[in-house]
C-alpha atoms as a PDB file:
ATOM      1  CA  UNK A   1       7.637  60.219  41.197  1.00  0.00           C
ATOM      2  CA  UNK A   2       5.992  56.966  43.232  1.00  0.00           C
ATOM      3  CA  UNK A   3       3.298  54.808  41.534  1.00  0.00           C
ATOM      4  CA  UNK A   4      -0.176  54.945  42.161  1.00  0.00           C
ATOM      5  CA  UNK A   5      -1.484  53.604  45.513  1.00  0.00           C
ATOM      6  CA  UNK A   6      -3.617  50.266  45.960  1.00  0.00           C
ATOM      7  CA  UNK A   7      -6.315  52.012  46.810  1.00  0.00           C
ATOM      8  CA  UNK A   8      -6.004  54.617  43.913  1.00  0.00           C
ATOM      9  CA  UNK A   9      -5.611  51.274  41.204  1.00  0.00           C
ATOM     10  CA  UNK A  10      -9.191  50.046  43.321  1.00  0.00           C
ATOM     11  CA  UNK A  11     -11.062  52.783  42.533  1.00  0.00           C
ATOM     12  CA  UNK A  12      -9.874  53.231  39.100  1.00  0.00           C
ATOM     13  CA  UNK A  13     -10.495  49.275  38.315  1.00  0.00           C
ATOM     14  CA  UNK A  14     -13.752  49.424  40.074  1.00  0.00           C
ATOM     15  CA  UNK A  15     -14.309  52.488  37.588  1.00  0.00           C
ATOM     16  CA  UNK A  16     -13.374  50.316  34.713  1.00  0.00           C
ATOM     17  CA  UNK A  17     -15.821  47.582  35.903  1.00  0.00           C
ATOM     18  CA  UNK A  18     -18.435  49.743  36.430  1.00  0.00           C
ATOM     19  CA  UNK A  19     -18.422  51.004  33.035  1.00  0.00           C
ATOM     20  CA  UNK A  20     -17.856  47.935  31.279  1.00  0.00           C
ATOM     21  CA  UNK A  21     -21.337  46.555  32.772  1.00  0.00           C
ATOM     22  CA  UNK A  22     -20.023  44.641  35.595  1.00  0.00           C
ATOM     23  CA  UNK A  23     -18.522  41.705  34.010  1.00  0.00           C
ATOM     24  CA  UNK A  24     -17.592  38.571  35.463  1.00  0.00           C
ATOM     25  CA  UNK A  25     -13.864  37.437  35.464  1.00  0.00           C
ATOM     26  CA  UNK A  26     -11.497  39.434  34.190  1.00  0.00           C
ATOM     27  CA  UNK A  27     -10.389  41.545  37.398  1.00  0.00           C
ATOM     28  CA  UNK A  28      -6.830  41.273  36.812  1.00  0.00           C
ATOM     29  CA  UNK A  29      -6.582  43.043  33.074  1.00  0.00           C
ATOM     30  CA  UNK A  30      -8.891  45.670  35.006  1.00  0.00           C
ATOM     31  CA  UNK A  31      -6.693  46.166  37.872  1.00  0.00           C
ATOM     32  CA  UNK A  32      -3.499  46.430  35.019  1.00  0.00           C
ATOM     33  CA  UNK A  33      -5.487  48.757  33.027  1.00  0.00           C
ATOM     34  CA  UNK A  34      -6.508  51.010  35.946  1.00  0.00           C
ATOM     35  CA  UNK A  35      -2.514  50.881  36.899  1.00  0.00           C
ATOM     36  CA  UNK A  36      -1.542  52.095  33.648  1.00  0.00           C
ATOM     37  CA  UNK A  37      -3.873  54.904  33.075  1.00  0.00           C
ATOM     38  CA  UNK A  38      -3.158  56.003  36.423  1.00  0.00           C
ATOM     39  CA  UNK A  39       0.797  55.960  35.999  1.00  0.00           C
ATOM     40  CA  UNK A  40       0.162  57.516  32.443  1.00  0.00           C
ATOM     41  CA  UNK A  41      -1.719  60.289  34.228  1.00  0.00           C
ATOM     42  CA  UNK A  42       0.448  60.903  37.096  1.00  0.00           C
ATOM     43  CA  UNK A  43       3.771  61.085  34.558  1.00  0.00           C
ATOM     44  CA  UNK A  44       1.499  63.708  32.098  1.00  0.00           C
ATOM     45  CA  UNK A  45       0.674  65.400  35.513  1.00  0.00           C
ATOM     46  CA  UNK A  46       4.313  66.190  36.318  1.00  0.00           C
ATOM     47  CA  UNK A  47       3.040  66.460  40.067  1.00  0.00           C
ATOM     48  CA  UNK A  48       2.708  62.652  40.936  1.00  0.00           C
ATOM     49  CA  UNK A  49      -0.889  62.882  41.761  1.00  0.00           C
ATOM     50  CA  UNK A  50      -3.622  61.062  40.021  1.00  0.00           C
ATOM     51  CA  UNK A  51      -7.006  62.564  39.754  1.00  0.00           C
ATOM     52  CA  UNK A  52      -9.328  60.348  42.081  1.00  0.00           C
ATOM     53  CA  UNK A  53     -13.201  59.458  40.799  1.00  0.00           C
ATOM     54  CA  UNK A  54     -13.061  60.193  37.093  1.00  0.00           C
ATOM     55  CA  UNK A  55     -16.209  58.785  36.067  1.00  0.00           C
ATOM     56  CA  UNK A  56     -17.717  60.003  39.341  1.00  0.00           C
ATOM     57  CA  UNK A  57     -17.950  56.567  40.703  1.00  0.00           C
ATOM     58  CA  UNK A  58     -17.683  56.760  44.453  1.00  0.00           C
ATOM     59  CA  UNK A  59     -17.789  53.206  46.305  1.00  0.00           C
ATOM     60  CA  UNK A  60     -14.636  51.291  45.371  1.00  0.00           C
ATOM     61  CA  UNK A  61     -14.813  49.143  48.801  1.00  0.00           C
ATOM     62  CA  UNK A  62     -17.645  47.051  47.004  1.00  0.00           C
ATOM     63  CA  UNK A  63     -14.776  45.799  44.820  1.00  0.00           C
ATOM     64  CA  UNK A  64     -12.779  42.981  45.390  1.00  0.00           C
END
């Protein structure tokens, strides 16, 4: 099974960011979070694929 990709963790971290009001700061315990759910989820999965766009948020290039 192979991790998530970078670009998988940035639109799962721009998820988290979204929903926690767009904070300032604090990127880096999103980006961890959004690796951890997303290696939880790929090792419940079985497959190794993550499920993309959870909350429906669509425009993780905005984050940085």
């Amino acid at each position: 099974m192979t991790g998530p990709t970078e670009q998988e963790i940035r639109t799962r971290a721009y998820e988290l960011w979204k929903d926690a009001g767009e904070p300032h700061g604090n990127m880096d315990q999103l980006w961890y979070q959004a690796e951890k759910e997303l290696l939880a989820r790929k090792a419940a999965n079985g497959n190794g694929e993550a499920r993309p766009g959870l909350n429906g948020h669509r425009d993780p290039a905005t984050f940085q």
